[in-house]
PDB file of N, CA and C in Angstrom:
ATOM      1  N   UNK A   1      22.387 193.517 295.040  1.00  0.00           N
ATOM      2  CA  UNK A   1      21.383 193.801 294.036  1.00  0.00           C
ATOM      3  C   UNK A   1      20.055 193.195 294.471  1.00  0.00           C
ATOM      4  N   UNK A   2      19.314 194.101 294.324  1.00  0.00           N
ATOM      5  CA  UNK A   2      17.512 193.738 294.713  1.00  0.00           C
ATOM      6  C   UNK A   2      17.040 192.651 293.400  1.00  0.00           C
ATOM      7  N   UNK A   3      16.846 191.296 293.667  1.00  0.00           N
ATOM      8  CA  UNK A   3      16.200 190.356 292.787  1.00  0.00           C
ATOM      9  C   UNK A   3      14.606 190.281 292.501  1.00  0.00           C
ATOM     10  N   UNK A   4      13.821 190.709 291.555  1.00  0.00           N
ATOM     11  CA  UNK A   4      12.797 190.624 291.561  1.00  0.00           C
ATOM     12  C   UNK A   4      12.218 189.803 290.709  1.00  0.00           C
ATOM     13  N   UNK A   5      11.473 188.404 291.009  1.00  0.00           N
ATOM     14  CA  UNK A   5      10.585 187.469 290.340  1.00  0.00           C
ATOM     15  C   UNK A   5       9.419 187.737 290.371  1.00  0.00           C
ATOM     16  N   UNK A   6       8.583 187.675 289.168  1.00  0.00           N
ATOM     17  CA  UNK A   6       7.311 187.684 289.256  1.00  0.00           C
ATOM     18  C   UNK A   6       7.152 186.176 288.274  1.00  0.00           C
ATOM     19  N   UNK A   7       5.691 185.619 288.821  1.00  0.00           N
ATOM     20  CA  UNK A   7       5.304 184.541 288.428  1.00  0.00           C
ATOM     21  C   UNK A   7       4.626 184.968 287.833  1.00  0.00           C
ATOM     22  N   UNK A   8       4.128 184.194 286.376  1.00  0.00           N
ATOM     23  CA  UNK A   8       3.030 184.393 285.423  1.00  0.00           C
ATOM     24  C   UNK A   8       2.305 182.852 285.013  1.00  0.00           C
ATOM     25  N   UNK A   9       1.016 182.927 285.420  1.00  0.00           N
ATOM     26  CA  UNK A   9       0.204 181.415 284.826  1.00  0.00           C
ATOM     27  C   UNK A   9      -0.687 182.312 283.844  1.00  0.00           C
ATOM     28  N   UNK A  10      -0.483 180.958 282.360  1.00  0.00           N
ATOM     29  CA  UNK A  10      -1.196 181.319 281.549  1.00  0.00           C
ATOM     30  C   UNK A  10      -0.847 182.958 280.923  1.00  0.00           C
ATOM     31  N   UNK A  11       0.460 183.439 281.319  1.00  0.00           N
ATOM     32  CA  UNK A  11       0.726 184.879 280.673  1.00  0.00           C
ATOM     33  C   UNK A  11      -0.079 185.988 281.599  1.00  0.00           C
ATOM     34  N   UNK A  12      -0.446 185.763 282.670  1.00  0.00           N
ATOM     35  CA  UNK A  12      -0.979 186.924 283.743  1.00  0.00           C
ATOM     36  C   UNK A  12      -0.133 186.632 285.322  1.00  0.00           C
ATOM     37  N   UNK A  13       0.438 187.661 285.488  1.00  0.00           N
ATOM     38  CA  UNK A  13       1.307 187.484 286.847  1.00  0.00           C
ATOM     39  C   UNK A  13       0.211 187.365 288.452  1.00  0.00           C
ATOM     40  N   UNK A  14       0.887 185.976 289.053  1.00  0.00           N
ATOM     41  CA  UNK A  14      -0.104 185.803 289.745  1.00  0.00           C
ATOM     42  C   UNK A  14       1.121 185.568 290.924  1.00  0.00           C
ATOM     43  N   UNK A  15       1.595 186.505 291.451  1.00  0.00           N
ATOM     44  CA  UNK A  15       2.573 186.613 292.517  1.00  0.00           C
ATOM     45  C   UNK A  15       4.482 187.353 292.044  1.00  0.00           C
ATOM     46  N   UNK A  16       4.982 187.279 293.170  1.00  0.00           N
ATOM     47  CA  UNK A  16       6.304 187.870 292.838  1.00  0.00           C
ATOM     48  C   UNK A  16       6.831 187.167 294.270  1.00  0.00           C
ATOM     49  N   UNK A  17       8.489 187.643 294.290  1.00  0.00           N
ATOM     50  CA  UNK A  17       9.127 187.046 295.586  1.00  0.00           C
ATOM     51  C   UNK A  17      10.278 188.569 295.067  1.00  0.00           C
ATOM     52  N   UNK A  18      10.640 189.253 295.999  1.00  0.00           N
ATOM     53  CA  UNK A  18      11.641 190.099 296.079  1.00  0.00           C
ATOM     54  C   UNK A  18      12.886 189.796 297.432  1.00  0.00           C
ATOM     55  N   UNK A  19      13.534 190.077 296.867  1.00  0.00           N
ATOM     56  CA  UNK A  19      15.067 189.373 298.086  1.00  0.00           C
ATOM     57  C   UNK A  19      16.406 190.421 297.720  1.00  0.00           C
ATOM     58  N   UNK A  20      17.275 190.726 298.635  1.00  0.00           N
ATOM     59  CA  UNK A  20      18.638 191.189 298.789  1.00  0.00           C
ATOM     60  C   UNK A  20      17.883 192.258 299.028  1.00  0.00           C
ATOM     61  N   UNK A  21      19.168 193.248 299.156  1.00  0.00           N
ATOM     62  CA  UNK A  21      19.649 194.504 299.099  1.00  0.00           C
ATOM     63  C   UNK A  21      20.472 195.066 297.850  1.00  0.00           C
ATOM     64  N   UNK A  22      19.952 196.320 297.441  1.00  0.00           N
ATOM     65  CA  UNK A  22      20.069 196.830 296.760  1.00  0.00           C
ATOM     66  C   UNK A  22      21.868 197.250 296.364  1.00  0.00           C
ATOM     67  N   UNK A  23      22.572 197.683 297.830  1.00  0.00           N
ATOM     68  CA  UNK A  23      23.749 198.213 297.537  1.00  0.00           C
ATOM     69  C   UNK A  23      24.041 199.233 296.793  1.00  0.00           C
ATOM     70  N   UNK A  24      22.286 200.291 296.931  1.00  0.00           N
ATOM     71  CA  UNK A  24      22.953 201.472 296.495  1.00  0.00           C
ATOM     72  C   UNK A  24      23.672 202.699 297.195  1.00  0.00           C
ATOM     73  N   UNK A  25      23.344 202.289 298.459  1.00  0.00           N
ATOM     74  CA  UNK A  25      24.080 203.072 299.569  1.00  0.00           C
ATOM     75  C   UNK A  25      23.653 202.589 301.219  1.00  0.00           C
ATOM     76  N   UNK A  26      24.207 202.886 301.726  1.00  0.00           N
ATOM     77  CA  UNK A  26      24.076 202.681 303.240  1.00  0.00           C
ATOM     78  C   UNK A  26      22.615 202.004 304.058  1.00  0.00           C
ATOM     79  N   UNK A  27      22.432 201.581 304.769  1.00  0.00           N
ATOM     80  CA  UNK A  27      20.979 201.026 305.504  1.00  0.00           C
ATOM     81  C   UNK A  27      20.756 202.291 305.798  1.00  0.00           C
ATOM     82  N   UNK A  28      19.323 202.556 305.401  1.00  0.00           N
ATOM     83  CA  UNK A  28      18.875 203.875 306.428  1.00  0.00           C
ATOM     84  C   UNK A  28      18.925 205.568 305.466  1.00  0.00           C
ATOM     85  N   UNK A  29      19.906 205.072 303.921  1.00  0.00           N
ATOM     86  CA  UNK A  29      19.884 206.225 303.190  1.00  0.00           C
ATOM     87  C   UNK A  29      20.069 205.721 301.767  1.00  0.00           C
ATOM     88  N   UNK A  30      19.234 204.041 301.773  1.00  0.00           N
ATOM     89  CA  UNK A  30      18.844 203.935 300.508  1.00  0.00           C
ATOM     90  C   UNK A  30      17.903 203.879 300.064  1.00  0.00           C
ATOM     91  N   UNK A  31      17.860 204.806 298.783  1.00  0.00           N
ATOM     92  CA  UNK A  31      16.504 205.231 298.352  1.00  0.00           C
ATOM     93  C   UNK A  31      16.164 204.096 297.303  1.00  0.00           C
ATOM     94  N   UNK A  32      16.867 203.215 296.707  1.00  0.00           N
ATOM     95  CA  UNK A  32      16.529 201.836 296.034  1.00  0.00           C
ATOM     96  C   UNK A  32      15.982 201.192 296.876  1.00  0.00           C
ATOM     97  N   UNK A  33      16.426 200.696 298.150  1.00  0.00           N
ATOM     98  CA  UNK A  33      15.848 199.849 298.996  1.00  0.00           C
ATOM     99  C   UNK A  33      13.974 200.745 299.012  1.00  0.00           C
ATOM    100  N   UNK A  34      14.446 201.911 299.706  1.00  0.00           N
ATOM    101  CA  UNK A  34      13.640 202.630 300.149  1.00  0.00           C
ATOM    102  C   UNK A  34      11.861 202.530 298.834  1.00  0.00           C
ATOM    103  N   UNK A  35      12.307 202.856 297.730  1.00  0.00           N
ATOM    104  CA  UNK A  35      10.924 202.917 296.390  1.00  0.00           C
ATOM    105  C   UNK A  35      10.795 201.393 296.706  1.00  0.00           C
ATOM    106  N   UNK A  36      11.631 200.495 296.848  1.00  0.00           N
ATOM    107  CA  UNK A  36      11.001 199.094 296.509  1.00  0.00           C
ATOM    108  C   UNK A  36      10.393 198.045 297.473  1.00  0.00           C
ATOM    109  N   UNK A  37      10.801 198.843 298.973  1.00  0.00           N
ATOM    110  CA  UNK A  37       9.917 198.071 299.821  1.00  0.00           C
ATOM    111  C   UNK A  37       8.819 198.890 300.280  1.00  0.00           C
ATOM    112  N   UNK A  38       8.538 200.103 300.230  1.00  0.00           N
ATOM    113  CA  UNK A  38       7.348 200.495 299.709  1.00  0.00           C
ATOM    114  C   UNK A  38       7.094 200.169 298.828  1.00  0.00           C
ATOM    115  N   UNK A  39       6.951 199.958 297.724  1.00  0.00           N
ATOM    116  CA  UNK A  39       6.436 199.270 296.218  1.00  0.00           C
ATOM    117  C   UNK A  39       5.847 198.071 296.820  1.00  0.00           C
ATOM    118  N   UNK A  40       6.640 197.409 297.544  1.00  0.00           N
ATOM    119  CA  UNK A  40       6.261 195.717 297.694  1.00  0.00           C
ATOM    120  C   UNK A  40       5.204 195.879 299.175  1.00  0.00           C
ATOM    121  N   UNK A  41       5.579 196.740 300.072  1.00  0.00           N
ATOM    122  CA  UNK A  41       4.250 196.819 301.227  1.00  0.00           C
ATOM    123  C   UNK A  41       3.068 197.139 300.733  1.00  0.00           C
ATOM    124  N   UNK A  42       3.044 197.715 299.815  1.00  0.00           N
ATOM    125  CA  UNK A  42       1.301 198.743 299.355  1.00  0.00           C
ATOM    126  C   UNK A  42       1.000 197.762 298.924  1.00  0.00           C
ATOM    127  N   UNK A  43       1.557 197.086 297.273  1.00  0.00           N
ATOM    128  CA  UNK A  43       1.232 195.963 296.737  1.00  0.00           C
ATOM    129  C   UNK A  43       0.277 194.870 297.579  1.00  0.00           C
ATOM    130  N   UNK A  44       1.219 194.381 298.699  1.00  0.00           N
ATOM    131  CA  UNK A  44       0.858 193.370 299.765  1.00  0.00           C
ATOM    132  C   UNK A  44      -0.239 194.019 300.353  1.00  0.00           C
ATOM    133  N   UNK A  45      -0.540 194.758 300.856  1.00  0.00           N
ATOM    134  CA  UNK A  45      -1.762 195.003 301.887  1.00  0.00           C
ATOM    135  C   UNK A  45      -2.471 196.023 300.571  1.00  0.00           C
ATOM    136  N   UNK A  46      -2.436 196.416 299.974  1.00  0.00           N
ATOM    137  CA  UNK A  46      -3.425 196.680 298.635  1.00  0.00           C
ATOM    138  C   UNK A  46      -4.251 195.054 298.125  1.00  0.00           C
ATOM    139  N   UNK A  47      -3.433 194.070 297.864  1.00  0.00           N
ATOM    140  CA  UNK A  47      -4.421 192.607 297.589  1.00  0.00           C
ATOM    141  C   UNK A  47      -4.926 192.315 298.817  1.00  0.00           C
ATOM    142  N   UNK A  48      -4.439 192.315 300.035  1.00  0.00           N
ATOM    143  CA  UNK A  48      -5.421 191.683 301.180  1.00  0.00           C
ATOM    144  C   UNK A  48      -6.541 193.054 301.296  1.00  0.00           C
ATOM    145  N   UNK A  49      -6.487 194.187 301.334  1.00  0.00           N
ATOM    146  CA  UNK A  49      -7.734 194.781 301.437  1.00  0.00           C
ATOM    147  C   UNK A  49      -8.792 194.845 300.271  1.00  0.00           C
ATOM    148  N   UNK A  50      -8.072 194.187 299.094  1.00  0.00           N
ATOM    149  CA  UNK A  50      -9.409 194.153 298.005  1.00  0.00           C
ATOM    150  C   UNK A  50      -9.586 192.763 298.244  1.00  0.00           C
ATOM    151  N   UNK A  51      -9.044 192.208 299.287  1.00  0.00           N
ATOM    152  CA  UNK A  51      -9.894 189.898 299.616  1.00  0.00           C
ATOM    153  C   UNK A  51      -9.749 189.288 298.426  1.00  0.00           C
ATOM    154  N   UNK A  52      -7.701 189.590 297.622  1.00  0.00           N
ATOM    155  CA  UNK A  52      -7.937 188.599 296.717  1.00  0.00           C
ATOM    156  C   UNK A  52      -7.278 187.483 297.675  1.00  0.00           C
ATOM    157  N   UNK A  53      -6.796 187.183 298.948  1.00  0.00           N
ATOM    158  CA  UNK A  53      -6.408 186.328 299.600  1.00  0.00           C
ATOM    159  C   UNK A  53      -4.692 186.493 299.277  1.00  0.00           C
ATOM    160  N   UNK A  54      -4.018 187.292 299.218  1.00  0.00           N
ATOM    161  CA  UNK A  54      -2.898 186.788 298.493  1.00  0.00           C
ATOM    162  C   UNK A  54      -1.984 185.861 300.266  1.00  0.00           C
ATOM    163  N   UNK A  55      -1.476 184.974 300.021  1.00  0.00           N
ATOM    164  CA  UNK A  55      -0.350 184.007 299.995  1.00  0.00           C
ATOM    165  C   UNK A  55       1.217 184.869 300.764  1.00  0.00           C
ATOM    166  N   UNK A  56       1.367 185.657 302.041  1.00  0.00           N
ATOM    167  CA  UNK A  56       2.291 186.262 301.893  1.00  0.00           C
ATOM    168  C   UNK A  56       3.378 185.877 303.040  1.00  0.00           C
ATOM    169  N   UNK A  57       4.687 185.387 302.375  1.00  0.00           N
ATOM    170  CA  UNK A  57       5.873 185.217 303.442  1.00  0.00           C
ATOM    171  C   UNK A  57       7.028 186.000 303.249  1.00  0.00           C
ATOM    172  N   UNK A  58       7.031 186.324 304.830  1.00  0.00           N
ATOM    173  CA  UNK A  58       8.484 187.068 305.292  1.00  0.00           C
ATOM    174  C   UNK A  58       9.502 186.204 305.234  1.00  0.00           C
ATOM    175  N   UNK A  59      10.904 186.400 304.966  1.00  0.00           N
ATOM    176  CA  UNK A  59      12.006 185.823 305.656  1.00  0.00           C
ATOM    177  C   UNK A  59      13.038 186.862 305.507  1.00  0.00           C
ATOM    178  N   UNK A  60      14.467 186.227 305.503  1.00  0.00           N
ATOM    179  CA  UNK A  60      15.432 187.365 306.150  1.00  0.00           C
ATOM    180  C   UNK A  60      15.777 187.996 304.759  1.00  0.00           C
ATOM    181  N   UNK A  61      15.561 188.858 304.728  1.00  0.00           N
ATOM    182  CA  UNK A  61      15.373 190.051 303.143  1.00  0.00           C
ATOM    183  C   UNK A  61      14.603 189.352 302.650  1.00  0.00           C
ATOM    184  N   UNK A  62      13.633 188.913 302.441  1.00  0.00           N
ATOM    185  CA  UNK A  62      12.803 188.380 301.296  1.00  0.00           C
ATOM    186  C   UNK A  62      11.397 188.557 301.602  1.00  0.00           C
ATOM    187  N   UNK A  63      10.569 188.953 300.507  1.00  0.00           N
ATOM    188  CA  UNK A  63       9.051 188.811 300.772  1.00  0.00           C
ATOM    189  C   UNK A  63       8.713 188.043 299.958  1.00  0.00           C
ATOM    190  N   UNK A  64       7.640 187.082 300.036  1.00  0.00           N
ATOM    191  CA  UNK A  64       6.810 186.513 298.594  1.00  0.00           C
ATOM    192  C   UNK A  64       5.682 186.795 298.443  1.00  0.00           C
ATOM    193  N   UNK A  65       4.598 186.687 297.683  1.00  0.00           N
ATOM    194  CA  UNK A  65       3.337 187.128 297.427  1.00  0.00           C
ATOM    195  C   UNK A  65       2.850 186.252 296.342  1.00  0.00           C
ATOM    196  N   UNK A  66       1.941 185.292 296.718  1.00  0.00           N
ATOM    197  CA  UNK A  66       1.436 184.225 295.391  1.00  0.00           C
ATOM    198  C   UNK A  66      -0.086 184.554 295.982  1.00  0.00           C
ATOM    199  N   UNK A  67      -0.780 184.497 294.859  1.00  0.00           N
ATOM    200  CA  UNK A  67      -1.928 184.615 294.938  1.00  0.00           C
ATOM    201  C   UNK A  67      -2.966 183.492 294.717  1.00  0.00           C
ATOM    202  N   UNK A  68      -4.346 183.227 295.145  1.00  0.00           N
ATOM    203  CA  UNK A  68      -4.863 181.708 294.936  1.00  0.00           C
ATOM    204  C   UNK A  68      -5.217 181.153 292.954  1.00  0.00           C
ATOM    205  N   UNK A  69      -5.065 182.521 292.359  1.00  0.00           N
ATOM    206  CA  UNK A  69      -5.794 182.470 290.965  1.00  0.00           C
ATOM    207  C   UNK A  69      -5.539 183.799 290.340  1.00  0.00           C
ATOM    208  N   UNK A  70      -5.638 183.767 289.044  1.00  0.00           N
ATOM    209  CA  UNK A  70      -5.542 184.779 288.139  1.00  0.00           C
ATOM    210  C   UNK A  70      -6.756 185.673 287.846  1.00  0.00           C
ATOM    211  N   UNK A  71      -6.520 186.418 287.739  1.00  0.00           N
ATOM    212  CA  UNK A  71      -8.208 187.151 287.333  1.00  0.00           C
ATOM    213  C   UNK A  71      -7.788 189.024 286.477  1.00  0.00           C
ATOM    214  N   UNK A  72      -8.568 190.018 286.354  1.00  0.00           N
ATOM    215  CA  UNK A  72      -8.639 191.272 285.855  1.00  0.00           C
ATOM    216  C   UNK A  72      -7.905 191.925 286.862  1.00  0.00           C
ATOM    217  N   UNK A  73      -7.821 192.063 287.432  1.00  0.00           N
ATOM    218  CA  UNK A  73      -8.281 192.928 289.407  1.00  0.00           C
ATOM    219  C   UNK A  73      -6.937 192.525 289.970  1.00  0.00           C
ATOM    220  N   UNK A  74      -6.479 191.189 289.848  1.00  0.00           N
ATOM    221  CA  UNK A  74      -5.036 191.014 290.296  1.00  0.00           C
ATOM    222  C   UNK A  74      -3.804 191.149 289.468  1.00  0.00           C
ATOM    223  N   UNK A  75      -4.130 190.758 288.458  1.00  0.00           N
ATOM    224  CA  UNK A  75      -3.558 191.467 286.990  1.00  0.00           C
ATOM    225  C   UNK A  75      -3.358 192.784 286.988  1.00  0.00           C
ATOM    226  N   UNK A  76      -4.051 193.542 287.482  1.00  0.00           N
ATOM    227  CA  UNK A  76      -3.647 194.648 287.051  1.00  0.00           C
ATOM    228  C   UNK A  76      -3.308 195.433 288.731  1.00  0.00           C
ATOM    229  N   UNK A  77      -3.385 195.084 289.791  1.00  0.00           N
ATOM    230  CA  UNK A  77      -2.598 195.138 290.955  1.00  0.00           C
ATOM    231  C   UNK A  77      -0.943 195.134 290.563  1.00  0.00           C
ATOM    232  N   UNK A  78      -0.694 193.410 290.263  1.00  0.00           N
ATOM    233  CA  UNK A  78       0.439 193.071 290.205  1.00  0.00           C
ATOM    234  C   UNK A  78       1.557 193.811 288.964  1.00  0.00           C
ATOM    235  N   UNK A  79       0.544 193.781 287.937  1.00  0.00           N
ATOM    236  CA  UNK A  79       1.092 194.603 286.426  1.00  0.00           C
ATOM    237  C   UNK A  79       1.612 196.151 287.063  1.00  0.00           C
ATOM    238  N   UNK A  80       0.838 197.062 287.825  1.00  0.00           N
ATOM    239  CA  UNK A  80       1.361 198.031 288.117  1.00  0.00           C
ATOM    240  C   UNK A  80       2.629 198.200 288.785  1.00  0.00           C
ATOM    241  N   UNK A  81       2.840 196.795 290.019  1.00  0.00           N
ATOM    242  CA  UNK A  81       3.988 196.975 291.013  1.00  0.00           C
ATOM    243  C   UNK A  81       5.033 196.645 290.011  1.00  0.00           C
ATOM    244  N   UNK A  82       5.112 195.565 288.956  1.00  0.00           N
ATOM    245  CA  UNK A  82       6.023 195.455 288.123  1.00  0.00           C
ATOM    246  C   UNK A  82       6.375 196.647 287.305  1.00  0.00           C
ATOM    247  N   UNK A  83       5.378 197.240 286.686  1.00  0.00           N
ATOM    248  CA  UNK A  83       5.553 198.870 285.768  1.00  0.00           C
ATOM    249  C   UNK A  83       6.277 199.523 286.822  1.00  0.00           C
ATOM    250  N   UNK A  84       6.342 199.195 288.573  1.00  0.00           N
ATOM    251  CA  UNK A  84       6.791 200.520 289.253  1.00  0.00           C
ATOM    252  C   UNK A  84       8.602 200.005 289.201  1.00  0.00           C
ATOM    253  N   UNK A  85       8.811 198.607 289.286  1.00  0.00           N
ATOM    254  CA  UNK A  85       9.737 198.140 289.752  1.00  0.00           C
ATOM    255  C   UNK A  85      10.814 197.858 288.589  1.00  0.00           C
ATOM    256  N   UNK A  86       9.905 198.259 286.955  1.00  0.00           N
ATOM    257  CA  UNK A  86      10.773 198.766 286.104  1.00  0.00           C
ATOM    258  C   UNK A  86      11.255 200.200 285.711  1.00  0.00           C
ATOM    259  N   UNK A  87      10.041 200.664 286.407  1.00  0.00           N
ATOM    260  CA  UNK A  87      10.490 202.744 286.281  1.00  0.00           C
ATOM    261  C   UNK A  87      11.963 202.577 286.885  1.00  0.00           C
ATOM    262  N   UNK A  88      11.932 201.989 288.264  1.00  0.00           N
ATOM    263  CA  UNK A  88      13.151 201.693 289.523  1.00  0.00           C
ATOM    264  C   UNK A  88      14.480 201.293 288.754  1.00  0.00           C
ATOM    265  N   UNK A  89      14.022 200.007 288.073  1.00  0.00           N
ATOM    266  CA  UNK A  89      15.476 199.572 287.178  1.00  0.00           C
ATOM    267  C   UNK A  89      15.642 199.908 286.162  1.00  0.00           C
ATOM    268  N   UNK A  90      15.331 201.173 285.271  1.00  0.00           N
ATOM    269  CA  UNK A  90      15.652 201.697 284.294  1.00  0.00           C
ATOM    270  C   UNK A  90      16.224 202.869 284.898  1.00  0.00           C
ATOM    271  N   UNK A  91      16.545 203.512 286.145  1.00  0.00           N
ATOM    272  CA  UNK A  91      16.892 204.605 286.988  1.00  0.00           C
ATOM    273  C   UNK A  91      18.068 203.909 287.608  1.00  0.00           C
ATOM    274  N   UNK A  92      18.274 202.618 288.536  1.00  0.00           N
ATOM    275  CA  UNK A  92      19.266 201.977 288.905  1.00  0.00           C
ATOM    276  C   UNK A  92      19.512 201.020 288.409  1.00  0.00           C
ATOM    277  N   UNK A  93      19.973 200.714 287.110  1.00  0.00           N
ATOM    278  CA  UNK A  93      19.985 199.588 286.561  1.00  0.00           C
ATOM    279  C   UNK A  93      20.743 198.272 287.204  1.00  0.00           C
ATOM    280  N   UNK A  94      21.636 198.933 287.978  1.00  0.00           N
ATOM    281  CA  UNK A  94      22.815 198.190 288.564  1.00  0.00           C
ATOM    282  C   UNK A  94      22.387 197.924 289.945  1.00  0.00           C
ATOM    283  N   UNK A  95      21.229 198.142 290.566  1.00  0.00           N
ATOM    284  CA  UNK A  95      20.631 197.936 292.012  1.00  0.00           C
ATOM    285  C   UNK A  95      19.474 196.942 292.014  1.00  0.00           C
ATOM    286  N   UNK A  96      19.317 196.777 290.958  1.00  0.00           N
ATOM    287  CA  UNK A  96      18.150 195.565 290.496  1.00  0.00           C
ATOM    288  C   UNK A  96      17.400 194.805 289.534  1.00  0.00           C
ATOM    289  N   UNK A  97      17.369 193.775 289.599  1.00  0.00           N
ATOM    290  CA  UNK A  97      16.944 192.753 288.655  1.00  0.00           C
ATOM    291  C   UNK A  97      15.443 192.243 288.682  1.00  0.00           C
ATOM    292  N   UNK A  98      15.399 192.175 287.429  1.00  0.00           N
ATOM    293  CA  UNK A  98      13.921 191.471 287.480  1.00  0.00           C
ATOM    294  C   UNK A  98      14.074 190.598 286.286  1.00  0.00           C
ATOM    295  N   UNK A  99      12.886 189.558 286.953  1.00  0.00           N
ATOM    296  CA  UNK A  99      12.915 188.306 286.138  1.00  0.00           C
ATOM    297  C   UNK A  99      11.396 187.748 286.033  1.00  0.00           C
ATOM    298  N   UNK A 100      11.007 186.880 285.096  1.00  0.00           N
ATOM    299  CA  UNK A 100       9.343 186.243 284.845  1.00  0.00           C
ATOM    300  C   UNK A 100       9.932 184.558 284.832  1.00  0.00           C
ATOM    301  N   UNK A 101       9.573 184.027 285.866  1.00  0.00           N
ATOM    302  CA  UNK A 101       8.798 182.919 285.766  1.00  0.00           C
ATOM    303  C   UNK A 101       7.854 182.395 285.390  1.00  0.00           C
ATOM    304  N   UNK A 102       7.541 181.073 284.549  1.00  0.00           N
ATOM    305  CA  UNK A 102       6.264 180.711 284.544  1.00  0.00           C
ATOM    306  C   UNK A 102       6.278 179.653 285.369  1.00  0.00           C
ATOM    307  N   UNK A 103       4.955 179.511 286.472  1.00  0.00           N
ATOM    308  CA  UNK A 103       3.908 178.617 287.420  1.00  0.00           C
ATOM    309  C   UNK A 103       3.422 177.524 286.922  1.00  0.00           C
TER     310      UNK A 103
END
C-alpha cells in the first residue's frame, strides 16, 4: 500500500513524504503506482520551477518534499497534489493511504 503524509503548519500543508508500493499489480503495469508518481514528480519540479525552494529527498521507494514556509502559492500547489491523491484513493481504496501531520 502507497503511504501518503502530508504535513500541515498552522492548518496549511507545507510538504508531504510518499513511500511503498501500491500492490495493485505488477512493476511496469501499475497504474496506482503509475497516477501517483507522476502526481508526486510534477508536484516536485512544479515548486522548484515557481523558486518556492522546496526541500526534496529520494530514498528506496520514498520521496519527501518539505518546503522552507507556508504561503498562498504553495498552499495551493500542495492542496491540489493532495485533491489528486484523494481522487486516487477513493478509486483504489485498498492501494493507498493518506494521512495529515502537524509540523
Amino acid at each position: 500500500m502507497i503511504k501518503a503524509e502530508f504535513f500541515e503548519k498552522n492548518r496549511e500543508v507545507v510538504g508531504f513524504r510518499v513511500n511503498d508500493h501500491s500492490g495493485y499489480a505488477e512493476s511496469g503495469e501499475d497504474i496506482v503506482c503509475a497516477a501517483v508518481s507522476s502526481a508526486v514528480q510534477l508536484t516536485a519540479n512544479l515548486l522548484e520551477a515557481l523558486d518556492l525552494q522546496p526541500d526534496v529527498k529520494l530514498g528506496e521507494n520514498t520521496v519527501e518534499c518539505v518546503l522552507p514556509s507556508a504561503g498562498d502559492l504553495q498552499s495551493t500547489v500542495l492542496g491540489q497534489f493532495r485533491l489528486h491523491l484523494e481522487s486516487v484513493q477513493e478509486e483504489f481504496p485498498e492501494n493507498i493511504n493518506i494521512t495529515i501531520s502537524e509540523v
